[in-house]
C-alpha atoms as a PDB file:
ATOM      1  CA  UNK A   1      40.996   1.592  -5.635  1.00  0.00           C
ATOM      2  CA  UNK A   2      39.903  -1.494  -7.851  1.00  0.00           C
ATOM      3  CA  UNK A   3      38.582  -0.561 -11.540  1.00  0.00           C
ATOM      4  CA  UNK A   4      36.035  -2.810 -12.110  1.00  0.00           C
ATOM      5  CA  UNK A   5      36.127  -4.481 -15.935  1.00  0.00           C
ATOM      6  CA  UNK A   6      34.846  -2.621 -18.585  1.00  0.00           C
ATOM      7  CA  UNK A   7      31.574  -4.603 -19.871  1.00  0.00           C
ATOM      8  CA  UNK A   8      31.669  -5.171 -23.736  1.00  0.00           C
ATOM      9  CA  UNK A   9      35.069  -4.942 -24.158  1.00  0.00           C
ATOM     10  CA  UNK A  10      37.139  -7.757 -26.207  1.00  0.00           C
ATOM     11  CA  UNK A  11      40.571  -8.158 -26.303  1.00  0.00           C
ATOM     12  CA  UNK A  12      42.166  -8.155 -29.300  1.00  0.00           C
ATOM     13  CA  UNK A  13      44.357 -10.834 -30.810  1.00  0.00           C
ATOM     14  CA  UNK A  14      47.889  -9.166 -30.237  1.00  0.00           C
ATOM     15  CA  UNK A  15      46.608  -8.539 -26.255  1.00  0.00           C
ATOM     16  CA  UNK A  16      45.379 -12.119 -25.591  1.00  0.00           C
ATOM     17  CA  UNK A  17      49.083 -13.005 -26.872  1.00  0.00           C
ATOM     18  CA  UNK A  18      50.589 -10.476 -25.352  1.00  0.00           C
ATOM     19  CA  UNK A  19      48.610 -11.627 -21.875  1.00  0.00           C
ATOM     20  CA  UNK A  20      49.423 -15.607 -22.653  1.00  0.00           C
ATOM     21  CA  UNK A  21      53.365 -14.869 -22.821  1.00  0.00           C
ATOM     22  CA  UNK A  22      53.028 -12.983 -19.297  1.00  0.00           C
ATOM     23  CA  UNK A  23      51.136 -15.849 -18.075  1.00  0.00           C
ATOM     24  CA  UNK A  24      53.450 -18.589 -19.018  1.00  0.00           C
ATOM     25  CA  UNK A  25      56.547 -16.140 -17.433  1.00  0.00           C
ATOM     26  CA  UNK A  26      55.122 -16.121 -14.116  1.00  0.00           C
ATOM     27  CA  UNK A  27      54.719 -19.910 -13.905  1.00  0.00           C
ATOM     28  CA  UNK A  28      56.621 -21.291 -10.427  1.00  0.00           C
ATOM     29  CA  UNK A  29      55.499 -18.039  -9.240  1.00  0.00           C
ATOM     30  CA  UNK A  30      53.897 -17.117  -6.539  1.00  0.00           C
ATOM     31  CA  UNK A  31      50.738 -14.693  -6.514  1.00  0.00           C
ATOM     32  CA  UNK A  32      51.154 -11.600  -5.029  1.00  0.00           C
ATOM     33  CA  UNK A  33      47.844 -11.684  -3.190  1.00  0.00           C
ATOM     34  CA  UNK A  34      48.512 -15.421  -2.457  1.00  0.00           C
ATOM     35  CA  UNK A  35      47.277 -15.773   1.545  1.00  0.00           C
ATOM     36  CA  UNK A  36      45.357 -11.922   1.481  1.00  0.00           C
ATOM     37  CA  UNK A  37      41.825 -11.735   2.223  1.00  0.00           C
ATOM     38  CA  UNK A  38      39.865  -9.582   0.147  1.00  0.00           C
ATOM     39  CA  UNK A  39      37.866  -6.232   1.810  1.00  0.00           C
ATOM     40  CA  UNK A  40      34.194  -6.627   2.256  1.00  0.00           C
ATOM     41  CA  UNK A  41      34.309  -3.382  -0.408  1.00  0.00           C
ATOM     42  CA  UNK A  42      36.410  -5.359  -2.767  1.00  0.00           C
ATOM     43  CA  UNK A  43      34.197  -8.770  -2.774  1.00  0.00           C
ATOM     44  CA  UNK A  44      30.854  -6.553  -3.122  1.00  0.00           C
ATOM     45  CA  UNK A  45      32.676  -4.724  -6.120  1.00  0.00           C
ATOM     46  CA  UNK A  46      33.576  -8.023  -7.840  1.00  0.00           C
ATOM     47  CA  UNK A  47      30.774  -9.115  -6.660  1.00  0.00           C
ATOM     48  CA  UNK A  48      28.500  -6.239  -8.803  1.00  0.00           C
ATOM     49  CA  UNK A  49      31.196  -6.479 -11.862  1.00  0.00           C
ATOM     50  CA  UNK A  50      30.313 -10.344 -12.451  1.00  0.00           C
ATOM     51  CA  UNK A  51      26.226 -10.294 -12.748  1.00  0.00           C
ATOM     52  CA  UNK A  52      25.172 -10.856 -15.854  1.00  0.00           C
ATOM     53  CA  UNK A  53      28.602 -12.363 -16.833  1.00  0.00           C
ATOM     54  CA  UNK A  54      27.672 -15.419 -19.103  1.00  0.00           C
ATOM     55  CA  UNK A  55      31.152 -17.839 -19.898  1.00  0.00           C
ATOM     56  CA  UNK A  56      31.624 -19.184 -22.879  1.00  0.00           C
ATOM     57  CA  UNK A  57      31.694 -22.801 -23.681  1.00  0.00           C
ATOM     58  CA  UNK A  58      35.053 -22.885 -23.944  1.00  0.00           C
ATOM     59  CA  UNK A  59      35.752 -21.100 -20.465  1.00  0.00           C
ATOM     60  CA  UNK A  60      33.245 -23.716 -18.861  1.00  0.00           C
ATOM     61  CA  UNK A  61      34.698 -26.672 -20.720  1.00  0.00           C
ATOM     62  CA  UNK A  62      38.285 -25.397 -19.126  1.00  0.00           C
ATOM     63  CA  UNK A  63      37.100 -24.950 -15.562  1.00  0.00           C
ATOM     64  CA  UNK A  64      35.128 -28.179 -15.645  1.00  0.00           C
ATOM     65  CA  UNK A  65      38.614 -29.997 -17.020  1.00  0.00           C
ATOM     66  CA  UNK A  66      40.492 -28.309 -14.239  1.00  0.00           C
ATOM     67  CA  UNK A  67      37.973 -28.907 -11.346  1.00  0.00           C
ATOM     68  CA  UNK A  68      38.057 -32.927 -12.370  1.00  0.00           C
ATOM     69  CA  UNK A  69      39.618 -35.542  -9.580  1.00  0.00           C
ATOM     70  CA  UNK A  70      40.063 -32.759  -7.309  1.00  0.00           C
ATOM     71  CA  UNK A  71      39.229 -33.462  -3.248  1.00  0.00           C
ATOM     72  CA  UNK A  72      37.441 -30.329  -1.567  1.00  0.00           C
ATOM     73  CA  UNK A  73      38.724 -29.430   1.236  1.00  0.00           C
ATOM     74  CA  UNK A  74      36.573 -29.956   4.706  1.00  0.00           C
ATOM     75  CA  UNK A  75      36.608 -26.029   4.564  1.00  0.00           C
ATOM     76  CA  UNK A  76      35.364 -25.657   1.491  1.00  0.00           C
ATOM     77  CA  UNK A  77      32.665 -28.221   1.711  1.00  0.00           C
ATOM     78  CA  UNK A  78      31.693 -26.562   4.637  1.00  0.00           C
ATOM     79  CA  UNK A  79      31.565 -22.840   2.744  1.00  0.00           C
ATOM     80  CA  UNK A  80      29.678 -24.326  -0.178  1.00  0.00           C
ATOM     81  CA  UNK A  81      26.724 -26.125   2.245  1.00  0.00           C
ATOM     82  CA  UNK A  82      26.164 -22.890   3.956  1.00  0.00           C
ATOM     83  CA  UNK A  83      26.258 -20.864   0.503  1.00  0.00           C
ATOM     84  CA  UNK A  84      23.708 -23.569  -0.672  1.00  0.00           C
ATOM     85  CA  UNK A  85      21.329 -23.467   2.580  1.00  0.00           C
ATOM     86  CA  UNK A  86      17.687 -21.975   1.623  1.00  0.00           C
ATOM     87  CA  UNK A  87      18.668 -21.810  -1.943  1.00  0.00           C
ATOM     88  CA  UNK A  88      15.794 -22.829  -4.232  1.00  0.00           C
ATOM     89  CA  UNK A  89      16.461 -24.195  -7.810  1.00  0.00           C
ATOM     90  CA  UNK A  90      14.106 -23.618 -10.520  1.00  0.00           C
ATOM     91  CA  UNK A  91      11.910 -25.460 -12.402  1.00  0.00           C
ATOM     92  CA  UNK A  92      13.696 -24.967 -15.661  1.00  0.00           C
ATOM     93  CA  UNK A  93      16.766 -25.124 -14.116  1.00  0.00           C
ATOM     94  CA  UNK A  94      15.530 -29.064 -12.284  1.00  0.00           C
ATOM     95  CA  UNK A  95      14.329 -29.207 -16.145  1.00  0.00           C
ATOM     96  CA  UNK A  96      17.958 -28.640 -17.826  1.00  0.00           C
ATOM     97  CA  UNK A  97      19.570 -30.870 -14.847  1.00  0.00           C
ATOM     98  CA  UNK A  98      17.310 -33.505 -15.881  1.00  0.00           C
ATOM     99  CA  UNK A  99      17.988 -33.519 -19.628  1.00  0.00           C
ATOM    100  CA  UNK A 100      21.610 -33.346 -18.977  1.00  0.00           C
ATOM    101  CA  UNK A 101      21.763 -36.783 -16.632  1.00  0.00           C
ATOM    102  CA  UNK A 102      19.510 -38.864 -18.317  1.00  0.00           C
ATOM    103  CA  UNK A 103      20.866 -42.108 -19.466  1.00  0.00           C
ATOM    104  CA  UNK A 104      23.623 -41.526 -17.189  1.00  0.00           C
ATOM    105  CA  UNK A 105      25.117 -44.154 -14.853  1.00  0.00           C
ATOM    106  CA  UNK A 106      25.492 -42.778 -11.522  1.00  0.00           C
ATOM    107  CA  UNK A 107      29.347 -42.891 -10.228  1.00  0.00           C
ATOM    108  CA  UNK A 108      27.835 -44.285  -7.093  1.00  0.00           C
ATOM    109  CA  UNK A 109      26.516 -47.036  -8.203  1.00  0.00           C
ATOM    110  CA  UNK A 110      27.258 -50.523  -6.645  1.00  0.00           C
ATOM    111  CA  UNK A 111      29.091 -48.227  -4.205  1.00  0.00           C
ATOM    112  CA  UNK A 112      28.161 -49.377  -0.464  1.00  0.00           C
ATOM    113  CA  UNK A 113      27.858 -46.609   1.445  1.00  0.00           C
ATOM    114  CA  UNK A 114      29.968 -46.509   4.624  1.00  0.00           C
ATOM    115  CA  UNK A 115      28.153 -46.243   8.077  1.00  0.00           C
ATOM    116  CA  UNK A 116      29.010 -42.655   8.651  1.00  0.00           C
ATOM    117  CA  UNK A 117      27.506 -41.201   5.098  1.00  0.00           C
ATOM    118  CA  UNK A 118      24.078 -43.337   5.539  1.00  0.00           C
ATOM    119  CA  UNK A 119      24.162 -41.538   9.637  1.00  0.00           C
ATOM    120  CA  UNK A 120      24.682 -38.352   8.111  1.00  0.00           C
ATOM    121  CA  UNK A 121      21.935 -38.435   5.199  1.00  0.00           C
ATOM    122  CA  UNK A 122      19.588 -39.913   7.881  1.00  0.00           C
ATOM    123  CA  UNK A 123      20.233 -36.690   9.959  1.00  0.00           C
ATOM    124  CA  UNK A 124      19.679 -34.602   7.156  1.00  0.00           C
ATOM    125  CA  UNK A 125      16.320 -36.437   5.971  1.00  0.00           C
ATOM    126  CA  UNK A 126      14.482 -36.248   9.061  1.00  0.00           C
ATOM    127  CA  UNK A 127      11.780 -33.962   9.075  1.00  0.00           C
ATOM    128  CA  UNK A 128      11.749 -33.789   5.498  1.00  0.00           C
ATOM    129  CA  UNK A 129       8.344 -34.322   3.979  1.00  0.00           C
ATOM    130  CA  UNK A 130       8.411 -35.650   0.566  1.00  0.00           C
ATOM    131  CA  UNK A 131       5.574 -34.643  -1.595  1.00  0.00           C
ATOM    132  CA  UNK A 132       3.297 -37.073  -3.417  1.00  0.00           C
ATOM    133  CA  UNK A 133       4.314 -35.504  -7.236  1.00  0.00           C
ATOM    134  CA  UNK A 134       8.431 -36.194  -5.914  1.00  0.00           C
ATOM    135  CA  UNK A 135       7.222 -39.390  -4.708  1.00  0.00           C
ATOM    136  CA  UNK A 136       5.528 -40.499  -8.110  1.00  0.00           C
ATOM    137  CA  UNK A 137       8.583 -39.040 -10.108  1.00  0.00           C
ATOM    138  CA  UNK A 138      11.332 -41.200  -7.659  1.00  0.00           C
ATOM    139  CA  UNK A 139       8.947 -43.989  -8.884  1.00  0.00           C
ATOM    140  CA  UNK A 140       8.414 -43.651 -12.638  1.00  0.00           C
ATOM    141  CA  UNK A 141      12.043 -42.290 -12.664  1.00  0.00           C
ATOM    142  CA  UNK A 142      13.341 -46.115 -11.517  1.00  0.00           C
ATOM    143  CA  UNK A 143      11.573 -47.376 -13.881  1.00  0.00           C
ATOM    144  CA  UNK A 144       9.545 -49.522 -10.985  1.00  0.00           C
ATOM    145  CA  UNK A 145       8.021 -52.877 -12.701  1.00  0.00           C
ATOM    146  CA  UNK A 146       5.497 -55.431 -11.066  1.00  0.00           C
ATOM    147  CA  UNK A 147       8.482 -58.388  -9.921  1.00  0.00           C
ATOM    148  CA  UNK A 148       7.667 -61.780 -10.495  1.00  0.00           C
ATOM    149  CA  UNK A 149       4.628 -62.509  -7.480  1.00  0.00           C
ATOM    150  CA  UNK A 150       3.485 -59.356  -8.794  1.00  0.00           C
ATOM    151  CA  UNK A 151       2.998 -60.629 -11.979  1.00  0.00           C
ATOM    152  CA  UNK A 152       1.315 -64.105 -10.938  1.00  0.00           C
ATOM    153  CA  UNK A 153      -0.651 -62.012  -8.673  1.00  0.00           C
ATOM    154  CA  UNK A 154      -1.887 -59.673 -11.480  1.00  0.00           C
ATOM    155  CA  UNK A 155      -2.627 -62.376 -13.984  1.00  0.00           C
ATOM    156  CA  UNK A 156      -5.311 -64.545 -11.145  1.00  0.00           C
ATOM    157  CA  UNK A 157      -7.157 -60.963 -10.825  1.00  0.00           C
ATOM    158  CA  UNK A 158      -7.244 -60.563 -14.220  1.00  0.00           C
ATOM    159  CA  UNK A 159      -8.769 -64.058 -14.728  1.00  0.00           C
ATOM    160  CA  UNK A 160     -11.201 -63.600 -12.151  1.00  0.00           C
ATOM    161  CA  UNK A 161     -12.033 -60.183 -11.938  1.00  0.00           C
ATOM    162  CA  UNK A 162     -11.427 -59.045 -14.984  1.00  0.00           C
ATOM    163  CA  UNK A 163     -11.397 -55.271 -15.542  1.00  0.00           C
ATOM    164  CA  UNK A 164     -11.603 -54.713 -11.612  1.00  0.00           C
ATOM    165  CA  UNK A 165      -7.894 -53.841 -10.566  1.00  0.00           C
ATOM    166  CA  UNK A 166      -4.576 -52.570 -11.842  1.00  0.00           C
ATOM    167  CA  UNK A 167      -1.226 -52.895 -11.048  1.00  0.00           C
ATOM    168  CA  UNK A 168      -0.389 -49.383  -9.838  1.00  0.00           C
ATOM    169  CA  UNK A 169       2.790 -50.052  -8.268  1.00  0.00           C
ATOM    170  CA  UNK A 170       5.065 -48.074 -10.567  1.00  0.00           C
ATOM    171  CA  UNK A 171       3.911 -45.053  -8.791  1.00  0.00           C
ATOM    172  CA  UNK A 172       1.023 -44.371 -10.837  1.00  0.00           C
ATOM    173  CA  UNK A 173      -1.144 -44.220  -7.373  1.00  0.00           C
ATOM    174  CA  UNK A 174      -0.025 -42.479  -4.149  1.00  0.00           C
ATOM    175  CA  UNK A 175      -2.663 -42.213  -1.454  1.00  0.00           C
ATOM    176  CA  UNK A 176      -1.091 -40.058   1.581  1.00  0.00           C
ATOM    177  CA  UNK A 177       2.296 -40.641   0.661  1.00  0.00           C
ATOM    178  CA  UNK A 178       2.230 -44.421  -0.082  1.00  0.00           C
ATOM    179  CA  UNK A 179       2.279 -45.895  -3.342  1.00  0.00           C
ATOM    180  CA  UNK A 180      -0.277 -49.068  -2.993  1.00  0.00           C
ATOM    181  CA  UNK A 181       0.325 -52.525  -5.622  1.00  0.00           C
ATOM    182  CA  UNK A 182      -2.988 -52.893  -6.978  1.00  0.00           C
ATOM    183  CA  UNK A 183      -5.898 -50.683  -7.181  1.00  0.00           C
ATOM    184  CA  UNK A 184      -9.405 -51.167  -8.338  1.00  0.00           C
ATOM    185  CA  UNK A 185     -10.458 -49.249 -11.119  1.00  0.00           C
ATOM    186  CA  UNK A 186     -14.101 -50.157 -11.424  1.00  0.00           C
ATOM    187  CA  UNK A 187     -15.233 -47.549  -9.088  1.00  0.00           C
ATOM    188  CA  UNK A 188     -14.853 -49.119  -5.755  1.00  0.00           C
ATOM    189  CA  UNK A 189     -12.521 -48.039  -3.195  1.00  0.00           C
ATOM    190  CA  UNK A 190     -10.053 -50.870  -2.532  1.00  0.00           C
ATOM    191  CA  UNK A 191      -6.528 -51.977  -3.097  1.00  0.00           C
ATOM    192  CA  UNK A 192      -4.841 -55.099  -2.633  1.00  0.00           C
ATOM    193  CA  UNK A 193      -1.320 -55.218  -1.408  1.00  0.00           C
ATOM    194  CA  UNK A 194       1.145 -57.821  -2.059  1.00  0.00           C
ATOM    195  CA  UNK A 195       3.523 -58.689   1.174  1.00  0.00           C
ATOM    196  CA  UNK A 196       6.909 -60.908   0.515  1.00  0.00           C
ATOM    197  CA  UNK A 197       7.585 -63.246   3.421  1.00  0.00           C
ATOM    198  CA  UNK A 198      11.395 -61.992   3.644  1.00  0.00           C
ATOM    199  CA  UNK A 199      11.130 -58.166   2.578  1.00  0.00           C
ATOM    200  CA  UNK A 200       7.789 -57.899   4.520  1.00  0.00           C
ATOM    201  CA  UNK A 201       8.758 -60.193   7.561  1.00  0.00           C
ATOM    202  CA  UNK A 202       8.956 -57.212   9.824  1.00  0.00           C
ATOM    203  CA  UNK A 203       6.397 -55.151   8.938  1.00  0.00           C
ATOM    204  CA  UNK A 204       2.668 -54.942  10.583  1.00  0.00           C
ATOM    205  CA  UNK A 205      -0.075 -55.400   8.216  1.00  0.00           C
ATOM    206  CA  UNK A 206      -2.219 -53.126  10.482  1.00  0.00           C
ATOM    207  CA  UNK A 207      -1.005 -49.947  10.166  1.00  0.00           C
ATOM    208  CA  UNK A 208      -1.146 -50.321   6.284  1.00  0.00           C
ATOM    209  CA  UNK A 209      -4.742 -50.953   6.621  1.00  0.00           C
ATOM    210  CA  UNK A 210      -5.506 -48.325   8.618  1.00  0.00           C
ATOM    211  CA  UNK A 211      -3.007 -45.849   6.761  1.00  0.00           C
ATOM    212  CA  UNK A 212      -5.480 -46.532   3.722  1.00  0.00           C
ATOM    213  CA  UNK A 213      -8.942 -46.568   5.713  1.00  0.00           C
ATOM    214  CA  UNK A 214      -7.635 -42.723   6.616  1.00  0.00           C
ATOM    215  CA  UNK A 215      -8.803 -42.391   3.052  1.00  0.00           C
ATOM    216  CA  UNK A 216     -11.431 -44.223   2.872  1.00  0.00           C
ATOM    217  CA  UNK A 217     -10.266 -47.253   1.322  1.00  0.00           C
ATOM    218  CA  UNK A 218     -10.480 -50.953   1.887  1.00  0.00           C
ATOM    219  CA  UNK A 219      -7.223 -52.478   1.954  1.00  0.00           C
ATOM    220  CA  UNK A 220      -6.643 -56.618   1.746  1.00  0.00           C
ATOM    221  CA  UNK A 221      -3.278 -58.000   2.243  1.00  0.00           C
ATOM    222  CA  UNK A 222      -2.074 -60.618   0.289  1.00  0.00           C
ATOM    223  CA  UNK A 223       1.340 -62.985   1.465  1.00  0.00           C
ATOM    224  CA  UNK A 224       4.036 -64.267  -1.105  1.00  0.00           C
ATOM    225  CA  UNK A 225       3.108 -67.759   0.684  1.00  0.00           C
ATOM    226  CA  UNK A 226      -0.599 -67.457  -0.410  1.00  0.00           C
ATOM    227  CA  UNK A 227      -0.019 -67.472  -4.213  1.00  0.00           C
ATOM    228  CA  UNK A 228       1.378 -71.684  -3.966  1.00  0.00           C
ATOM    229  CA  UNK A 229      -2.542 -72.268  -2.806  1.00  0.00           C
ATOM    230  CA  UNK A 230      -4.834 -70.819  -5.282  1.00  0.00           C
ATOM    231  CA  UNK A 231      -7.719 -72.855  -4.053  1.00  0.00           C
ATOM    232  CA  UNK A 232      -7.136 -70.781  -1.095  1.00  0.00           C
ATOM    233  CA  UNK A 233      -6.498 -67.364  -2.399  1.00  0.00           C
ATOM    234  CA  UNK A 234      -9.434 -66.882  -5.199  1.00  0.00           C
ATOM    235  CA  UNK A 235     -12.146 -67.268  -2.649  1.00  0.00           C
ATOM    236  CA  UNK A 236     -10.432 -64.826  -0.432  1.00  0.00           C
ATOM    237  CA  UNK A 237     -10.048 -62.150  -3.652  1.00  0.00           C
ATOM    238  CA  UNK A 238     -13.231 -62.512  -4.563  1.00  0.00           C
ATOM    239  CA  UNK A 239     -15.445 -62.348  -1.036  1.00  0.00           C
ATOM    240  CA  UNK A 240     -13.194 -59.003  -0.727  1.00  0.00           C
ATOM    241  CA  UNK A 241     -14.393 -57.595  -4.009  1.00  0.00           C
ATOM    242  CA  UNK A 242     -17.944 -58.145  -3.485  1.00  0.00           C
ATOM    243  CA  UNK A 243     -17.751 -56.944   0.156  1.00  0.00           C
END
């Protein structure tokens, strides 16, 4: 029969000693219940004994120093995934996990990822729908900036149609799940989108248009090319805004 640990209790001084000494004369040792799997009535009784169990700094401090530079095993990966699956974490708790890696460098980063990883996070992704609000927060949380066309582009509008459109690529606009560059703001329903001949090359103006029309929105599409030939390009920004 297993007693399960008296709640409240504290050991005194002369016991934690007393327990440190046995400790350090079974090092080398091996455990008796090394390689014995626990009863389903055992785990549910430890199970019971440990809610409401809150560790102490120190305790958590020790266990994180312990756990660091260690490899899971495939096993264990595989137990902690399907212990995770369906599990929800609250919004204080996405709150404290935010505080707690801000200004942090990621120990990723400048990693390349190898071809197996990206496969498996693109089979794990699909399906997924990502909301507008996560959407806007991925956004504002890279700190997303107008780059240099950008920039040129937004200065010409606000020469010539001043007070018409802002730059709302940072995230600060997300119509059906895409985040447009420039928006007007002076109660018409258009945006402007700025396409880079490289990044861009590959892409079909089309379906941005008619992503945006879904909504009810006018949509003109602006090439990195178009921004050397201003004579060009103002007439076209213009006859779009008064359409």
């Amino acid at each position: 029969m297993i007693e399960l640990p008296k709640k409240g209790y504290k050991q005194t001084e002369e016991h934690k000693q007393n327990e440190s000494k046995a400790h350090k004369g079974h090092k080398g040792h091996l455990a008796w219940n090394k390689g014995k799997s626990w009863s389903e009535l055992a785990k549910s009784k430890m199970s019971l004994a440990r809610i409401g169990l809150k560790l102490g700094e120190e305790v958590k401090k020790k266990i994180s120093e312990a756990h660091k530079g260690k490899d899971l095993s495939e096993q264990c990966r595989k137990n902690l995934s399907y212990a995770l699956k369906g599990h929800e974490v609250s919004e204080k708790t996405k709150e404290k996990i935010s505080l707690a890696t801000k200004g942090r460098i990621a120990w990723n980063r400048g990693i390349p990822m190898d071809e197996n990883t990206k496969r498996k996070l693109s089979i794990v992704k699909k399906g997924k729908q990502i909301t507008e609000e996560h959407l806007k927060n991925i956004l504002k949380g890279n700190n997303i900036k107008p780059n240099k066309a950008e920039r040129q582009l937004d200065v010409l509008l606000n020469y010539y149609l001043p007070n018409e459109y802002r730059y709302v690529g940072n995230g600060d606009f997300i119509l059906g799940g895409k985040c447009p560059d420039f928006l007007n703001v002076n109660g018409k329903k258009k945006l402007i989108e700025l396409y880079g001949d490289y990044w861009h090359r590959n892409h079909n103006p089309q379906n941005r248009i008619a992503h945006f029309k879904k909504f009810g929105f006018d949509t003109l599409i602006i090439w990195g090319h178009e921004l050397k030939n201003s004579l060009e390009l103002i007439p076209k920004l213009l006859e779009f805004n008064e359409r």
